[in-house]
N, C-alpha and C. Protein backbone atom coordinates (compact mmCIF):
# COMPACT_ATOMS: atom_id res chain seq x y z
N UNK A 1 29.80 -5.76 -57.89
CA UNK A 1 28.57 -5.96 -58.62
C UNK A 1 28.40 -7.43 -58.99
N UNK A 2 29.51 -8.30 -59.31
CA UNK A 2 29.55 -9.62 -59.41
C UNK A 2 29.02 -10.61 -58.61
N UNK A 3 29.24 -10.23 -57.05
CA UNK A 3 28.37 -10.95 -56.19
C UNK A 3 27.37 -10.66 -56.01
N UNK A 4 26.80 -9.59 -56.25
CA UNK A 4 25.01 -9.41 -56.71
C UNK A 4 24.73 -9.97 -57.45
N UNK A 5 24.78 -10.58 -58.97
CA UNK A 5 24.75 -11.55 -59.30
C UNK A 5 25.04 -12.57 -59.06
N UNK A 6 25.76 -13.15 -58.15
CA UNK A 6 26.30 -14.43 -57.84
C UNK A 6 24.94 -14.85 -56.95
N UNK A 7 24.56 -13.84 -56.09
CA UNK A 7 23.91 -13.96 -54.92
C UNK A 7 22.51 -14.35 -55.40
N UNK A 8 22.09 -13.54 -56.60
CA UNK A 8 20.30 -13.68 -57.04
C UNK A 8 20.41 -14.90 -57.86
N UNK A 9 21.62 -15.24 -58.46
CA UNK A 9 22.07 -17.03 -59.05
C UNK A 9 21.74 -17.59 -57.62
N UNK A 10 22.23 -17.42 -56.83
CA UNK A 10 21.61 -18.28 -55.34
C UNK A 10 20.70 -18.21 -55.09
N UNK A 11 20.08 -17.45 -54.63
CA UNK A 11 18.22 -16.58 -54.67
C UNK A 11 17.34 -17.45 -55.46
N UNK A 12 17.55 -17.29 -56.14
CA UNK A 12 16.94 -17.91 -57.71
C UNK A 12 16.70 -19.55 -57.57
N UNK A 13 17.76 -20.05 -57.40
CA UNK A 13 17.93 -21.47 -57.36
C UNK A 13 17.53 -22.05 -56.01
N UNK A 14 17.06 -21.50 -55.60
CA UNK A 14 16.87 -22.03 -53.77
C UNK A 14 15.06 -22.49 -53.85
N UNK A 15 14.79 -23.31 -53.39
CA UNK A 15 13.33 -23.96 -54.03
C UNK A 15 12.59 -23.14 -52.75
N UNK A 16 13.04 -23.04 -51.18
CA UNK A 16 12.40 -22.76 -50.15
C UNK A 16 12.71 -21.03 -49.96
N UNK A 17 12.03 -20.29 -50.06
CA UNK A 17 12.15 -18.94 -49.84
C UNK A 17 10.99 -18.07 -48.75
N UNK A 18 11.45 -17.42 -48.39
CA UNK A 18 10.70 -16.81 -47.28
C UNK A 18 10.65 -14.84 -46.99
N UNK A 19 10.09 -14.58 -46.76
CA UNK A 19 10.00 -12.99 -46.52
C UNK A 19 11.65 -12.31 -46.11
N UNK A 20 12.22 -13.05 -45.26
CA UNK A 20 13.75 -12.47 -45.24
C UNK A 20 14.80 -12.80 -46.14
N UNK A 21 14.25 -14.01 -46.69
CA UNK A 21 15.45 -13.79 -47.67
C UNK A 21 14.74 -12.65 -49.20
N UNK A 22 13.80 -12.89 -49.17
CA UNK A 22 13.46 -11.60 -50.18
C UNK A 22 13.92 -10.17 -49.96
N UNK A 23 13.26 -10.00 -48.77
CA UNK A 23 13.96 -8.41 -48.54
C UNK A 23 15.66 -8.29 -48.26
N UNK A 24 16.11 -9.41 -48.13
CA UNK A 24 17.54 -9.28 -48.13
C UNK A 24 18.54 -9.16 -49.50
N UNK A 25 17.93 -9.74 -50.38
CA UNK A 25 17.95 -9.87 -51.72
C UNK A 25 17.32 -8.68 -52.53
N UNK A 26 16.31 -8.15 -51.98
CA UNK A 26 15.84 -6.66 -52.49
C UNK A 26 16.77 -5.68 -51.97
N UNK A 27 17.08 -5.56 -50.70
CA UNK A 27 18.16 -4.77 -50.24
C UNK A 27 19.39 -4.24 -51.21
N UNK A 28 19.91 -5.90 -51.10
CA UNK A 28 21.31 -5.89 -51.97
C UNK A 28 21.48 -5.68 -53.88
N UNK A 29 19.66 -5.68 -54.32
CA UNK A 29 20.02 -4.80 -55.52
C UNK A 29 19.59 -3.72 -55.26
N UNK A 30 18.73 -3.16 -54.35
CA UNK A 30 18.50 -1.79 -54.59
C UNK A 30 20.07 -1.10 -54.54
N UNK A 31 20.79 -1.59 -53.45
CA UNK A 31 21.83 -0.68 -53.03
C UNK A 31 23.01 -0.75 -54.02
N UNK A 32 22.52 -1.92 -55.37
CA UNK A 32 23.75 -1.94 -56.43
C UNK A 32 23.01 -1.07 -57.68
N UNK A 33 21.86 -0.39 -57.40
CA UNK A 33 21.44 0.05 -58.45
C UNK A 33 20.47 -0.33 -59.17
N UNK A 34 19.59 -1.69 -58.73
CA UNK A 34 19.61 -2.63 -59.47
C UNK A 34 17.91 -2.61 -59.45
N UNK A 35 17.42 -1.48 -59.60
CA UNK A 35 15.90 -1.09 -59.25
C UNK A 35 14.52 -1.92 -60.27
N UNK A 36 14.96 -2.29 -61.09
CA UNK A 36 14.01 -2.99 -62.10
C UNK A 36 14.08 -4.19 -61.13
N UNK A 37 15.46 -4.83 -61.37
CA UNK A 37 15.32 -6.45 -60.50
C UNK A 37 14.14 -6.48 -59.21
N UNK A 38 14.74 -5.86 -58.43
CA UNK A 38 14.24 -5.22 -57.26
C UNK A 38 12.69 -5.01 -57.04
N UNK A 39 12.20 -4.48 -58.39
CA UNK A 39 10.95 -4.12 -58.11
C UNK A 39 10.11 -5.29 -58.74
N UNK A 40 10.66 -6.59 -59.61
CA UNK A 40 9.82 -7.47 -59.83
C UNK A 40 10.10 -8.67 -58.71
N UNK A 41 10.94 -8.71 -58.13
CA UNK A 41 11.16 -9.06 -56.91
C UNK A 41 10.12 -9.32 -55.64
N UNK A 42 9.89 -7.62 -55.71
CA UNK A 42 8.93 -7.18 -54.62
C UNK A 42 7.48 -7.83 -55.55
N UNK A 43 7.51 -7.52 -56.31
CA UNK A 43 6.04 -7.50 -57.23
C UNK A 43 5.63 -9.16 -57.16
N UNK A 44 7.00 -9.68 -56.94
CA UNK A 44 6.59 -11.77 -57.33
C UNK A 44 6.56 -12.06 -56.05
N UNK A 45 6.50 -11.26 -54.79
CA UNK A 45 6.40 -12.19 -53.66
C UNK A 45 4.80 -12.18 -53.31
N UNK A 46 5.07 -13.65 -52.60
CA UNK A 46 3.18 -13.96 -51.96
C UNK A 46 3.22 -12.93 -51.07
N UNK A 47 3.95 -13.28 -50.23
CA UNK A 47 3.44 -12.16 -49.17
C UNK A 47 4.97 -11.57 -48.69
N UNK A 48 4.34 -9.93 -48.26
CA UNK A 48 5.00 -9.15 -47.77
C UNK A 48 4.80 -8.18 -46.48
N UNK A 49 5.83 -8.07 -45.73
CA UNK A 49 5.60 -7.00 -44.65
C UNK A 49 5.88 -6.12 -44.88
N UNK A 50 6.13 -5.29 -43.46
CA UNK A 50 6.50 -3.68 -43.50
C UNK A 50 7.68 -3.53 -43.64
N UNK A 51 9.03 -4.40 -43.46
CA UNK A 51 10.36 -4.35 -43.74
C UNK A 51 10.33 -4.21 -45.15
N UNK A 52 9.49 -5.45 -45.87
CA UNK A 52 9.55 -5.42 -47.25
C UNK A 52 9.28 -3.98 -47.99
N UNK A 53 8.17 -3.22 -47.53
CA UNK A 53 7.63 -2.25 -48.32
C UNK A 53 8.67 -0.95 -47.81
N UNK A 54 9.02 -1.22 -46.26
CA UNK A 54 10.31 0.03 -46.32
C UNK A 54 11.28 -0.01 -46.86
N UNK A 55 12.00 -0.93 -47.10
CA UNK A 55 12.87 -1.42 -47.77
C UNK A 55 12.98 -0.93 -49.36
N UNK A 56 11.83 -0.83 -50.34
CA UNK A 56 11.25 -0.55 -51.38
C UNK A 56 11.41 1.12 -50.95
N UNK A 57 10.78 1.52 -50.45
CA UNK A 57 10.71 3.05 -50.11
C UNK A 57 11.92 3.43 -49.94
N UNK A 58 12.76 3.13 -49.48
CA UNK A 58 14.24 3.83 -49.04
C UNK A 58 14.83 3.45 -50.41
N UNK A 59 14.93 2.23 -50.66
CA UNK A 59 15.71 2.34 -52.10
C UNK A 59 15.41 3.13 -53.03
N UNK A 60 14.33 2.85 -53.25
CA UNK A 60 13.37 3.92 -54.71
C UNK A 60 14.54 5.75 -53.63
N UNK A 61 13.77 5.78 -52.76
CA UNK A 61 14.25 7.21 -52.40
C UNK A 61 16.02 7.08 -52.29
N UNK A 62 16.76 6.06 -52.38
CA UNK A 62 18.16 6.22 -52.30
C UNK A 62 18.29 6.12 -53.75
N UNK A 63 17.87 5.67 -55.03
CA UNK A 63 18.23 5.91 -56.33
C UNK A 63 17.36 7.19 -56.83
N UNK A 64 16.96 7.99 -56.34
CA UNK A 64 16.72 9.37 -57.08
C UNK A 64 15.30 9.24 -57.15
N UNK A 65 14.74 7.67 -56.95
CA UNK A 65 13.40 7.78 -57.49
C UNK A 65 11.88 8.10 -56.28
N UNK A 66 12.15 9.14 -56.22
CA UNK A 66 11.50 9.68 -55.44
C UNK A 66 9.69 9.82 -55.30
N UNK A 67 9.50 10.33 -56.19
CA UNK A 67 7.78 10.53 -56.43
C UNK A 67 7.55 8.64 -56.31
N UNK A 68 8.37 7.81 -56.75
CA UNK A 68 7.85 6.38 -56.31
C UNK A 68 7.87 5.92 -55.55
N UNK A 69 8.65 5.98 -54.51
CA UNK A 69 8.61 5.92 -53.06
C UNK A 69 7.75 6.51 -52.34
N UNK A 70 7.73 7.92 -52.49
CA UNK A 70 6.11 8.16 -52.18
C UNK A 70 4.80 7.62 -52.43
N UNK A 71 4.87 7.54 -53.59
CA UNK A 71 3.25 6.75 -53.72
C UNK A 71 3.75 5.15 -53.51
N UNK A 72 4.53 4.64 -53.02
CA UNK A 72 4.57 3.17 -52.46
C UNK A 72 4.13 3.51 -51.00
N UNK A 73 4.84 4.24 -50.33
CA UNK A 73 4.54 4.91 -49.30
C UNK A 73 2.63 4.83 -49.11
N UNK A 74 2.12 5.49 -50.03
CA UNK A 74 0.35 5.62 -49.99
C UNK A 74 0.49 4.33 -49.94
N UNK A 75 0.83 3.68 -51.09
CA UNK A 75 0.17 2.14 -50.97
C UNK A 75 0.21 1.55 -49.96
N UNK A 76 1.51 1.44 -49.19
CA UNK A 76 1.61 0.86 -48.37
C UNK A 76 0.65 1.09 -46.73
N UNK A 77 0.48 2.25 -46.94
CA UNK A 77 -0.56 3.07 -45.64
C UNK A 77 -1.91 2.38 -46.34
N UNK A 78 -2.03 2.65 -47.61
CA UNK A 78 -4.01 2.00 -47.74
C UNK A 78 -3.38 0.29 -47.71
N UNK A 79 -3.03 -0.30 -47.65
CA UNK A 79 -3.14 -1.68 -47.48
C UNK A 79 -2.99 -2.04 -45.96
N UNK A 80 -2.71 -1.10 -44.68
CA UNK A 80 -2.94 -0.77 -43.37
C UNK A 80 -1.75 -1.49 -43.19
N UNK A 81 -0.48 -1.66 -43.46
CA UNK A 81 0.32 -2.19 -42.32
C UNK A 81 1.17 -1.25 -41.73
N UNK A 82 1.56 -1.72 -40.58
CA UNK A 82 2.49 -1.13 -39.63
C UNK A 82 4.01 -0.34 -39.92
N UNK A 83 3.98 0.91 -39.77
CA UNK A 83 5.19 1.39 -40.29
C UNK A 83 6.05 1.99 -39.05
N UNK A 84 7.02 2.47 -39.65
CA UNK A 84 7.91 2.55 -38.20
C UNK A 84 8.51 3.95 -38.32
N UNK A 85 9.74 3.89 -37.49
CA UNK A 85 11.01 4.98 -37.60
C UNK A 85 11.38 5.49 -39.04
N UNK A 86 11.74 4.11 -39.62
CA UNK A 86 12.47 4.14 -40.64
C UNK A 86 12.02 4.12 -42.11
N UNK A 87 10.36 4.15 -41.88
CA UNK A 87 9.38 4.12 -43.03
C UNK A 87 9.36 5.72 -43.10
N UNK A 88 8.92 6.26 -41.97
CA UNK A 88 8.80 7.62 -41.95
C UNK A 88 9.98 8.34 -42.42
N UNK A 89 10.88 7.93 -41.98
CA UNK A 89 12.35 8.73 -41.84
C UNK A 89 12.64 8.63 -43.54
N UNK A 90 12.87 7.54 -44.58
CA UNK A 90 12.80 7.16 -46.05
C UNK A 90 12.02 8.05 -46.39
N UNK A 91 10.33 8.30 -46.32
CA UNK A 91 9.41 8.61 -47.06
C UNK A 91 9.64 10.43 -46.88
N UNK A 92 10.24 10.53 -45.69
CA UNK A 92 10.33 12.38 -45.35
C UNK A 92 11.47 12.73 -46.24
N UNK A 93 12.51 11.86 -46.44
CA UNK A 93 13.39 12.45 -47.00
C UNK A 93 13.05 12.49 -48.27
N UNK A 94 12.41 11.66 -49.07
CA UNK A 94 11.82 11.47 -50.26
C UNK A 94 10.61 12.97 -50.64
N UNK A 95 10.23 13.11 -49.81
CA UNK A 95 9.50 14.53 -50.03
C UNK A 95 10.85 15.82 -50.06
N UNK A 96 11.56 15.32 -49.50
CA UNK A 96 12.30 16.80 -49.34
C UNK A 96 13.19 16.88 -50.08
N UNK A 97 13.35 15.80 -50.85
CA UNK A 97 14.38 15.51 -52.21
C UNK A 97 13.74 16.25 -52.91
N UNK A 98 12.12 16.23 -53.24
CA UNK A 98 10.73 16.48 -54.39
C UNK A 98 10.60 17.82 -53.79
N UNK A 99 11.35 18.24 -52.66
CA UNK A 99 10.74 19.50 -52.55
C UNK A 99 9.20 19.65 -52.45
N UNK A 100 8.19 18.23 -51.85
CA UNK A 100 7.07 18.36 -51.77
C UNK A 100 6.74 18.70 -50.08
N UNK A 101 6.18 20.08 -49.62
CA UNK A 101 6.35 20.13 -48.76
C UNK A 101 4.94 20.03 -48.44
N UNK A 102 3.95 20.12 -49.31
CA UNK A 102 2.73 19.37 -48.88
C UNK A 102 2.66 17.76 -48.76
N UNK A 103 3.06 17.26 -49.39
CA UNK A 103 3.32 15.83 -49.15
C UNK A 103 3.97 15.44 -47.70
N UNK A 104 5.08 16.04 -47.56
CA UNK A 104 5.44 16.45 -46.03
C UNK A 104 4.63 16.78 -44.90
N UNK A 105 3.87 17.62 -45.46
CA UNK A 105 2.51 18.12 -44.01
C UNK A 105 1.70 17.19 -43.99
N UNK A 106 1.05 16.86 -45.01
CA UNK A 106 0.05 15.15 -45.03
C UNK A 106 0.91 14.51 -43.85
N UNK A 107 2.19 13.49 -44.56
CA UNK A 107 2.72 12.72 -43.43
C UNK A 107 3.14 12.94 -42.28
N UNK A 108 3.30 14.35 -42.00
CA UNK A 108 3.68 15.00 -40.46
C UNK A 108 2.19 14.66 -39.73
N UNK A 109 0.94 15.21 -40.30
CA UNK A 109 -0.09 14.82 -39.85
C UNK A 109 -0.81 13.87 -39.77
N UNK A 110 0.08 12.68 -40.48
CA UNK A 110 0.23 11.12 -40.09
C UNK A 110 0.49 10.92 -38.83
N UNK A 111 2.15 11.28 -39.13
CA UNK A 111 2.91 10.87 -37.70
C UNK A 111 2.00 11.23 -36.67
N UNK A 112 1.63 12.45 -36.60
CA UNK A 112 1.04 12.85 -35.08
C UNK A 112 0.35 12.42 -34.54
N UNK A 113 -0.68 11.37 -35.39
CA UNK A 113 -1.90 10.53 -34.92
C UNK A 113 -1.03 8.87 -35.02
N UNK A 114 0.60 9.26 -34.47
CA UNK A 114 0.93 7.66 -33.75
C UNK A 114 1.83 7.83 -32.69
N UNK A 115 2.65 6.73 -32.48
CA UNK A 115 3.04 6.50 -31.55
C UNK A 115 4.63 7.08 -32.25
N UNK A 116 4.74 7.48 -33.45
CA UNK A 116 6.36 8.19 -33.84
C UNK A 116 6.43 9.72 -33.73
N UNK A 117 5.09 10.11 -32.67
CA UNK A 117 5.10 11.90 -32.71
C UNK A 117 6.59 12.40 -32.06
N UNK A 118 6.81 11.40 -31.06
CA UNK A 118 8.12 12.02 -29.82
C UNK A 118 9.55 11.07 -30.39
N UNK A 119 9.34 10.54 -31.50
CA UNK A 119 10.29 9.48 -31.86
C UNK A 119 11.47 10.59 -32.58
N UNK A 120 12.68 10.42 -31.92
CA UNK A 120 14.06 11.57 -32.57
C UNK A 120 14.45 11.24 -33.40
N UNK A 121 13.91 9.95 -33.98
CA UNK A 121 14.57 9.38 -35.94
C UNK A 121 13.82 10.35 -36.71
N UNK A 122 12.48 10.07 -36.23
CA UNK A 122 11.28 10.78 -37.08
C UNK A 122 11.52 12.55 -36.70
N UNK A 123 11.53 12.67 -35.72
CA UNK A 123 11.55 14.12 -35.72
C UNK A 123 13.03 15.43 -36.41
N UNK A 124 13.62 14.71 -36.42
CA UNK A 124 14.85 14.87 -37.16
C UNK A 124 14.32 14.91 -38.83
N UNK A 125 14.28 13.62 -38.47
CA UNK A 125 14.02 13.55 -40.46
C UNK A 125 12.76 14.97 -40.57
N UNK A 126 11.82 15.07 -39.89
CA UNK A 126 11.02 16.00 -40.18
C UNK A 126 11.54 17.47 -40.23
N UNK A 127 12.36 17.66 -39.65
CA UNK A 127 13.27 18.98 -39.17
C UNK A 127 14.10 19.20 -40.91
N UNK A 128 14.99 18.06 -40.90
CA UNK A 128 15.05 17.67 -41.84
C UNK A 128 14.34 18.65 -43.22
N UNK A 129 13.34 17.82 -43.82
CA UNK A 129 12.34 17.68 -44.91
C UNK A 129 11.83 19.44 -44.95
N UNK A 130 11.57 19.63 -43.84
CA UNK A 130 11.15 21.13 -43.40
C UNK A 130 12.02 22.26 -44.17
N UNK A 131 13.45 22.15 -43.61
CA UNK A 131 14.49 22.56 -44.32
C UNK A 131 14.87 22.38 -45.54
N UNK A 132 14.79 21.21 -45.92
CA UNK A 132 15.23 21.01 -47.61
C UNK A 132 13.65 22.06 -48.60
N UNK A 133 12.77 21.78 -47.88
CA UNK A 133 11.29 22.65 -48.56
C UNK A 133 11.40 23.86 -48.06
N UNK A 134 12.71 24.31 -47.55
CA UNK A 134 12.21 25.94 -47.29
C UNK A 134 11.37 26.28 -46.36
N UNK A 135 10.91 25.60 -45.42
CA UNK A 135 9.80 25.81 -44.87
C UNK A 135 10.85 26.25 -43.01
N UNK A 136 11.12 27.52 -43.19
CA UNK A 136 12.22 27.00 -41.77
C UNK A 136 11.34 27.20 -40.46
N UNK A 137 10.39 28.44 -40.83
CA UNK A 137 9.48 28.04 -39.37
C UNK A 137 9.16 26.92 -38.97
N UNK A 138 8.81 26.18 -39.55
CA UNK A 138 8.12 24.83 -39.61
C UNK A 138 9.34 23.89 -38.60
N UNK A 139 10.18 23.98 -39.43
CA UNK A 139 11.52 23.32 -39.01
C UNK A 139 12.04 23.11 -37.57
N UNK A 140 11.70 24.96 -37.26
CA UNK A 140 12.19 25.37 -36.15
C UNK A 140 10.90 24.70 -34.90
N UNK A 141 9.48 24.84 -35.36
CA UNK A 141 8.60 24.47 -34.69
C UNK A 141 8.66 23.21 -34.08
N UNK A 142 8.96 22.22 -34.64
CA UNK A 142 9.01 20.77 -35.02
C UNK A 142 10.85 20.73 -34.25
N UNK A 143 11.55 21.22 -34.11
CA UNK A 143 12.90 21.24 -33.26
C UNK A 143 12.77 21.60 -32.09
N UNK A 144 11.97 22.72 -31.60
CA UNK A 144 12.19 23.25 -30.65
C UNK A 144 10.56 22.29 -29.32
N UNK A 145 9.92 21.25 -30.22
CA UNK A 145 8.99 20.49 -29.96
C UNK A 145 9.68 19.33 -29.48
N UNK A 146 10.61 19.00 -29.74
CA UNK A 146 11.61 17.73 -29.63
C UNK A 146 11.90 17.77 -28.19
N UNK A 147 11.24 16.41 -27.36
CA UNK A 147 11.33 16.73 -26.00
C UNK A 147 12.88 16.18 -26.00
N UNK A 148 13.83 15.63 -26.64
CA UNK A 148 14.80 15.26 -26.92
C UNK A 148 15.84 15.21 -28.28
N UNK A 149 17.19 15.65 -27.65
CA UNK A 149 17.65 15.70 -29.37
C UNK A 149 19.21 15.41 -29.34
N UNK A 150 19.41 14.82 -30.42
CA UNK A 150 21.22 14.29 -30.06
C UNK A 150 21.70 14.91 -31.44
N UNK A 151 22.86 14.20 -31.85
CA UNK A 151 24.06 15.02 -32.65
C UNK A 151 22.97 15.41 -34.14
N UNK A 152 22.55 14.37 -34.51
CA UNK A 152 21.54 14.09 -35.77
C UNK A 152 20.58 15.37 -35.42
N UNK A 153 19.99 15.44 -34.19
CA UNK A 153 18.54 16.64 -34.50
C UNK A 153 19.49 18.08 -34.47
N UNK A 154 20.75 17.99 -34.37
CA UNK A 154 21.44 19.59 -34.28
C UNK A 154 21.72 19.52 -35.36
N UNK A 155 22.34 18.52 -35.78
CA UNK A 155 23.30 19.16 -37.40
C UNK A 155 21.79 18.89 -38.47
N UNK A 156 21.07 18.96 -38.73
CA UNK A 156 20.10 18.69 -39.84
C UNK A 156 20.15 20.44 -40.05
């Protein structure tokens, strides 16, 4: 935990900063716990991408804080940028933590209108989310749709 502090003493003091060293520095407190820092962090940068805002989403959803990751998640969809594997894959598990399995069907009916419908990160995590909500038809629908599947889409 000491060099997380050592590190945002570096962060801090550095006059030239840029989008990667922010999200690298958001990374390393989300993953110490460190979710307040983290979120004024995100909140003080000029500008941000889609690493930045997934990044935010997976942490919030790796410290318990779930319903906030989701609605960063909205935010991040109404401000239109580009999301990926791993935006989806964060934000599904974050519903299925919440047990929101409508929140789940919204973003399934995201995915389908992109290019992550056939993607096995995303479809997993959806298989996934399906299961944690009880929903096992669903689950099974969304598995047996998988034109591909490795160790991850069996054991979910």
């Amino acid at each position: 935990m000491r060099l997380v502090y050592d590190a945002k003493r570096v962060f801090d003091e550095m006059t030239e900063k840029n989008v990667v060293l922010y999200n690298t520095m958001i990374t390393g407190l989300l993953r110490c716990g460190m979710v307040e820092d983290s979120r004024k962090l995100f909140q003080g940068m000029q500008e941000r991408d889609s690493v930045s805002w997934t990044t935010m989403i997976t942490g919030l959803a790796q410290n318990g804080l779930v319903r906030e990751a989701i609605e960063m998640f909205r935010e991040m969809r109404l401000q239109g940028l580009d999301m990926d594997q791993f935006t989806f894959g964060s934000v599904l598990t974050a519903c299925g933590g919440l047990l929101a399995l409508e929140g789940g069907k919204q973003i399934h009916a995201y995915i389908i209108r992109t290019d992550y419908k056939d993607n096995i990160f995303v479809s997993s995590a959806l298989v996934d989310m399906y299961c944690k909500c009880r929903s096992i038809k669903s689950a099974e629908t969304v598995f047996m749709r998988m034109t591909s599947k490795n160790v991850v889409s069996w054991t979910r």
